[in-house]
PDB file of N, CA and C in Angstrom:
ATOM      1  N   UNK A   1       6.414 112.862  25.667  1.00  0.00           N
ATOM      2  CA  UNK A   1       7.126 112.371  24.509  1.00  0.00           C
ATOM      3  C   UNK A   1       6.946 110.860  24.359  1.00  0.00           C
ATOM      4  N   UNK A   2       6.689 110.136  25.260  1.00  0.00           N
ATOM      5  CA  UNK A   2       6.519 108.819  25.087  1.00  0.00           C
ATOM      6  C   UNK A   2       5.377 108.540  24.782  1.00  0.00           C
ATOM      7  N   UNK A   3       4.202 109.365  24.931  1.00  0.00           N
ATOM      8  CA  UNK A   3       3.130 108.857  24.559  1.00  0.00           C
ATOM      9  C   UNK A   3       2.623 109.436  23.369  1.00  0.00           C
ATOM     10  N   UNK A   4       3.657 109.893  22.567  1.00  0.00           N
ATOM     11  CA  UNK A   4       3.824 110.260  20.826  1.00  0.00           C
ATOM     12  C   UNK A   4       4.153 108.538  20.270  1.00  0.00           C
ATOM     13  N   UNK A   5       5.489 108.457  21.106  1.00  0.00           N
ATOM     14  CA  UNK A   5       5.961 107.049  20.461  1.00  0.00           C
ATOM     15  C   UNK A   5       5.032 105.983  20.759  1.00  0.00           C
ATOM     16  N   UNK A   6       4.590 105.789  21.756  1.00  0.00           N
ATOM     17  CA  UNK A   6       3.002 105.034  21.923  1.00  0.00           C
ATOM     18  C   UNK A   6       2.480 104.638  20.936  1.00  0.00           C
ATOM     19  N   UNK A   7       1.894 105.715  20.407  1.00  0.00           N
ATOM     20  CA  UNK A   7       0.467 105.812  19.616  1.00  0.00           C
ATOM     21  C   UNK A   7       0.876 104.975  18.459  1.00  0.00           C
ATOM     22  N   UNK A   8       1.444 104.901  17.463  1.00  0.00           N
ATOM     23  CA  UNK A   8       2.038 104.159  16.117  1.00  0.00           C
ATOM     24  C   UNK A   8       1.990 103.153  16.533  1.00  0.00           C
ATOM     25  N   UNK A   9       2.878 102.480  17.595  1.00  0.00           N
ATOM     26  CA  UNK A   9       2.735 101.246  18.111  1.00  0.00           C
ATOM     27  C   UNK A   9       1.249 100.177  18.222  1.00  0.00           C
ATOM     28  N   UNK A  10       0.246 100.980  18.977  1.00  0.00           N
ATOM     29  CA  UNK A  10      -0.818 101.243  19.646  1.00  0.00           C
ATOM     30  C   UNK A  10      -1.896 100.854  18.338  1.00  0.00           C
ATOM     31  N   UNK A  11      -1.885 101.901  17.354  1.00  0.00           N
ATOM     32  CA  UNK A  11      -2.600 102.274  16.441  1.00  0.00           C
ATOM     33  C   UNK A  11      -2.296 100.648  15.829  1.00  0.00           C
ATOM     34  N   UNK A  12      -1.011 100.743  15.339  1.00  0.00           N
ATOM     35  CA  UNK A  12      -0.618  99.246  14.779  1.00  0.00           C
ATOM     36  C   UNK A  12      -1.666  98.012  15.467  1.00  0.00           C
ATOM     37  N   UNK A  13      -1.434  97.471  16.508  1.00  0.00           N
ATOM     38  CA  UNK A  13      -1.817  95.901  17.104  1.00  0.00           C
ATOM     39  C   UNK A  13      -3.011  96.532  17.240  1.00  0.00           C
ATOM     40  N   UNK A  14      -3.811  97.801  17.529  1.00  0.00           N
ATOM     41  CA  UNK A  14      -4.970  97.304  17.012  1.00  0.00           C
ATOM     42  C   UNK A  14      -5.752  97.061  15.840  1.00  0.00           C
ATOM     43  N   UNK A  15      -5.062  97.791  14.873  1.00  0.00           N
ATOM     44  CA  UNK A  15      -5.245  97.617  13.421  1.00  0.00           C
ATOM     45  C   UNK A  15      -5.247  95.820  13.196  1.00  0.00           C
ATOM     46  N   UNK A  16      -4.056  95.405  13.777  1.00  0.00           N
ATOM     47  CA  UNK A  16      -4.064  93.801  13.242  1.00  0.00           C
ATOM     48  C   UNK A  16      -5.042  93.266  14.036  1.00  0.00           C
ATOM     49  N   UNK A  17      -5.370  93.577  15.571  1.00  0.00           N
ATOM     50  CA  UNK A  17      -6.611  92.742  16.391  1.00  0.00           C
ATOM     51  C   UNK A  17      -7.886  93.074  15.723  1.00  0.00           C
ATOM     52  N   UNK A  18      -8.214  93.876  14.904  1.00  0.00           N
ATOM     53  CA  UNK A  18      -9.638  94.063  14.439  1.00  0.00           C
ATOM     54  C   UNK A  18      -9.546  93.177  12.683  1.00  0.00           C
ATOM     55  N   UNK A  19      -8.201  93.004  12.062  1.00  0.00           N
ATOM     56  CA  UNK A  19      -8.197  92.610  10.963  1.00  0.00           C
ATOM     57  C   UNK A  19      -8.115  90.745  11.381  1.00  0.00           C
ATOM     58  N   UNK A  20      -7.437  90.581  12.976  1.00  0.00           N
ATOM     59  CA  UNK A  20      -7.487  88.966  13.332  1.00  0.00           C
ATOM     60  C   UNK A  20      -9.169  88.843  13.311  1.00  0.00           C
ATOM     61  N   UNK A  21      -9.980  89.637  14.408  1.00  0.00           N
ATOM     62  CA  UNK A  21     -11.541  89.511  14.622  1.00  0.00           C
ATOM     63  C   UNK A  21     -12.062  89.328  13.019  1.00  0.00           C
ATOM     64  N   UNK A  22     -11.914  89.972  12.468  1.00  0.00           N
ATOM     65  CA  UNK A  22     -12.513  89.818  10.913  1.00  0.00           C
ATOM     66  C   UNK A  22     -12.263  89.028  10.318  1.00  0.00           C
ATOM     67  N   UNK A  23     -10.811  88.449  10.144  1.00  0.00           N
ATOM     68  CA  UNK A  23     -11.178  86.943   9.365  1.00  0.00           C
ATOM     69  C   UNK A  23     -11.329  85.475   9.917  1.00  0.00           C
ATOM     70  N   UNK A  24     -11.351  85.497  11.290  1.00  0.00           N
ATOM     71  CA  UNK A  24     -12.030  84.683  12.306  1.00  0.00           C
ATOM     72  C   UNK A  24     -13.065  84.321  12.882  1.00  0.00           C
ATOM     73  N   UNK A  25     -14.031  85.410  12.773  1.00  0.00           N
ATOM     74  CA  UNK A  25     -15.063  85.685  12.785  1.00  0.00           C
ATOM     75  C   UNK A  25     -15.722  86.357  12.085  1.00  0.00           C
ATOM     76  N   UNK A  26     -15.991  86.156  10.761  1.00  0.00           N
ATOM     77  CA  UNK A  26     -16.422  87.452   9.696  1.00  0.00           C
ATOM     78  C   UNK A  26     -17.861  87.678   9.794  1.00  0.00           C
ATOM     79  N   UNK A  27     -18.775  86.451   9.936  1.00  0.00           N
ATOM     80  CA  UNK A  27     -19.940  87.015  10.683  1.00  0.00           C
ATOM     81  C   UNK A  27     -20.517  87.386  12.232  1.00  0.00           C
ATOM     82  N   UNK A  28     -19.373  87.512  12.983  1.00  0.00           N
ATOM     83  CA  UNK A  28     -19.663  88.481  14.392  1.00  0.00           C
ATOM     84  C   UNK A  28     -19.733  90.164  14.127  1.00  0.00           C
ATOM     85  N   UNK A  29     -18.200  90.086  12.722  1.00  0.00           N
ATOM     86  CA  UNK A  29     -17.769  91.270  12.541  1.00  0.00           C
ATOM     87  C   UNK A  29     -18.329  92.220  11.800  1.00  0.00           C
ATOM     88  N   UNK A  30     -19.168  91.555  11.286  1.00  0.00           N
ATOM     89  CA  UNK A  30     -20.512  91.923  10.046  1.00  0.00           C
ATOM     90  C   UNK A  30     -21.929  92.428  10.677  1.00  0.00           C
ATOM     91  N   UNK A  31     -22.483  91.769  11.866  1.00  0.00           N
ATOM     92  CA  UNK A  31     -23.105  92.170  12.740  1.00  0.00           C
ATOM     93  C   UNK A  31     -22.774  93.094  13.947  1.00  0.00           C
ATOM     94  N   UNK A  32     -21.502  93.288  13.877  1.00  0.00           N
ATOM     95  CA  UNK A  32     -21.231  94.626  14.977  1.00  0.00           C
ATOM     96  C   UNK A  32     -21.306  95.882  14.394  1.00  0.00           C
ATOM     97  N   UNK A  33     -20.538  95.528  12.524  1.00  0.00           N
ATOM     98  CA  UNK A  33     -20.775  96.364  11.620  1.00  0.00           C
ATOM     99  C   UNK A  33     -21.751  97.013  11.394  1.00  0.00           C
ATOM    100  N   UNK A  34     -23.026  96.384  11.213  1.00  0.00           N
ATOM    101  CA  UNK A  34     -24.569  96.657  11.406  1.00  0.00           C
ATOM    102  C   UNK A  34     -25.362  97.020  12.228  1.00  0.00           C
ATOM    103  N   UNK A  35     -24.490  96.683  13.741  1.00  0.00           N
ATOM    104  CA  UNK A  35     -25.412  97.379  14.699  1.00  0.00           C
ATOM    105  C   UNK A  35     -24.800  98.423  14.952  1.00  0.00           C
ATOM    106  N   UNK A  36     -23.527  99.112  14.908  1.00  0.00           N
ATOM    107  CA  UNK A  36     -22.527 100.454  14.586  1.00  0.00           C
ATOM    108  C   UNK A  36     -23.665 101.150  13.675  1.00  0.00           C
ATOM    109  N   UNK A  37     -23.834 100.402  12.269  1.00  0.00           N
ATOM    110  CA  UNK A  37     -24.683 101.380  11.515  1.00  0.00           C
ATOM    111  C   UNK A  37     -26.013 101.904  11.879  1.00  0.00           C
ATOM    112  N   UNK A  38     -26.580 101.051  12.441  1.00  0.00           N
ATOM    113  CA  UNK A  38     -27.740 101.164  12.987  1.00  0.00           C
ATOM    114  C   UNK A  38     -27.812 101.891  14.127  1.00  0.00           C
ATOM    115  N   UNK A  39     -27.049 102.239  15.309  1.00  0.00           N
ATOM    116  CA  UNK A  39     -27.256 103.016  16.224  1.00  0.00           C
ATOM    117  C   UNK A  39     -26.878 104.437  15.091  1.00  0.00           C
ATOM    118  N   UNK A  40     -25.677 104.541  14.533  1.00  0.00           N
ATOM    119  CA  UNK A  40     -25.323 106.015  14.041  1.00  0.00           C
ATOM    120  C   UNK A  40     -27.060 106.470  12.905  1.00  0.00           C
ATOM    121  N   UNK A  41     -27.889 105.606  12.541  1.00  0.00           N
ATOM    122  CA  UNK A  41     -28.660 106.089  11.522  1.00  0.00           C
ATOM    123  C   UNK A  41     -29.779 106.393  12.936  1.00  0.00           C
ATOM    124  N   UNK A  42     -30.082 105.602  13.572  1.00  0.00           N
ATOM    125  CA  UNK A  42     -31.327 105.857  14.936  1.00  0.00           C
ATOM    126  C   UNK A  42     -30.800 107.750  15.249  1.00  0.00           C
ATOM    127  N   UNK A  43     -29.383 107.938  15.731  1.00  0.00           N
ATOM    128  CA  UNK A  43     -28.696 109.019  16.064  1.00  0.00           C
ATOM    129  C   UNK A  43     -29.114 110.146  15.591  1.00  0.00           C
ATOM    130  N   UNK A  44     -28.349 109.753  13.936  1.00  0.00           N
ATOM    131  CA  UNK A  44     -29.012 111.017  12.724  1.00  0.00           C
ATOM    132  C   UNK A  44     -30.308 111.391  12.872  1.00  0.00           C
ATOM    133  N   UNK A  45     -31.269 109.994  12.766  1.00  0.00           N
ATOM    134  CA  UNK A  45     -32.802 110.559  12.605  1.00  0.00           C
ATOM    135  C   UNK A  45     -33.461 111.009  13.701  1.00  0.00           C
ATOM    136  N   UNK A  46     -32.600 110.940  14.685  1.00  0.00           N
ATOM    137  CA  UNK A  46     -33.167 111.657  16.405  1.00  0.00           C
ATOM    138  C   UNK A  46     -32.690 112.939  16.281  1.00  0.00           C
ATOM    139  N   UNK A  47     -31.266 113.540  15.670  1.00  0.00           N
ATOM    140  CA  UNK A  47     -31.219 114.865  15.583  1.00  0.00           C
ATOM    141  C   UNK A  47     -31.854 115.620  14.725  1.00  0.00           C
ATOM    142  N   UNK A  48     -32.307 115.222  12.959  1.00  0.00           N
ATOM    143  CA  UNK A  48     -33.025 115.564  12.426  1.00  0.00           C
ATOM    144  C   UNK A  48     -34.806 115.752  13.034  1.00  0.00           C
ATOM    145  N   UNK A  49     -35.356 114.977  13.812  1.00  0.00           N
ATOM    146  CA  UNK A  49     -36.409 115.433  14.108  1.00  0.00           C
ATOM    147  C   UNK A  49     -36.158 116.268  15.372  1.00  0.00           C
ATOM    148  N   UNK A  50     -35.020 116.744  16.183  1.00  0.00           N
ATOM    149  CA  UNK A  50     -35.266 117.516  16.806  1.00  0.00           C
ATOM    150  C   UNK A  50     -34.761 118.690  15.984  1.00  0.00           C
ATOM    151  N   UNK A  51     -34.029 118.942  15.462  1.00  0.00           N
ATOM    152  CA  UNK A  51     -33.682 120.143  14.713  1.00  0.00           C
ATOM    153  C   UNK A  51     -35.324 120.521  13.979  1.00  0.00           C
ATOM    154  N   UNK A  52     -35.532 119.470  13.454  1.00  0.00           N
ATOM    155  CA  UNK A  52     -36.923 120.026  12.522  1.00  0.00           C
ATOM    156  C   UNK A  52     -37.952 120.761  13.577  1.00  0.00           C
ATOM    157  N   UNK A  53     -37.741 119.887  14.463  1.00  0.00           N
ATOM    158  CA  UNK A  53     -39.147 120.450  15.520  1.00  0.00           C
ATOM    159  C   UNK A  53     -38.608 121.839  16.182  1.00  0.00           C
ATOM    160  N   UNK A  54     -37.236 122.113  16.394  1.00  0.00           N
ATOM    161  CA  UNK A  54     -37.024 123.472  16.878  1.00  0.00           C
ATOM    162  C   UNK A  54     -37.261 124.116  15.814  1.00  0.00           C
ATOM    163  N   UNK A  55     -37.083 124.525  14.481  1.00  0.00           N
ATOM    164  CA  UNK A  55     -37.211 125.176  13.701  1.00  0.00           C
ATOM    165  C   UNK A  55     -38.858 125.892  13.133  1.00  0.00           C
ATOM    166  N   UNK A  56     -39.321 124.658  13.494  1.00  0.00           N
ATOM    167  CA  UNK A  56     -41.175 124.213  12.918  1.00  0.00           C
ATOM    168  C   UNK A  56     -41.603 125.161  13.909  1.00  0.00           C
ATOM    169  N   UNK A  57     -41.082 125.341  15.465  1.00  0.00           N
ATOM    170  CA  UNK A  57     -41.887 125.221  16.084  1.00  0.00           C
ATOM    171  C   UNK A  57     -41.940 126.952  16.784  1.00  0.00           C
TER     172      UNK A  57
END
C-alpha cells in the first residue's frame, strides 16, 4: 500500500527534474532527445530486416 502512495509522489519530482533539465539545458536535452530517437529508429530497422529475412527466406 505504500508503494501505491509512492508512485504520484515519485511520478511528480520526476516530471519537474526532467522539465528543470530542459529549460537549463535545452540543448543537452535536445541531443538526448535525438539520440533516444536514433537508437529506437536503428531498433525498428534491425527488426524489420530480420522479420523480412525470416519470411524471404
Amino acid at each position: 500500500m505504500i508503494a501505491v502512495k509512492a508512485k504520484k509522489p515519485l511520478i511528480i519530482v520526476g516530471g519537474l527534474l526532467v522539465l528543470f533539465f530542459v529549460m537549463s539545458q535545452p540543448g543537452g536535452a535536445a541531443g538526448m532527445v535525438h539520440s533516444i530517437l536514433g537508437m529506437l529508429q536503428s531498433a525498428a530497422e534491425s527488426l524489420i530486416t530480420f522479420v523480412s529475412t525470416v519470411f524471404n527466406a
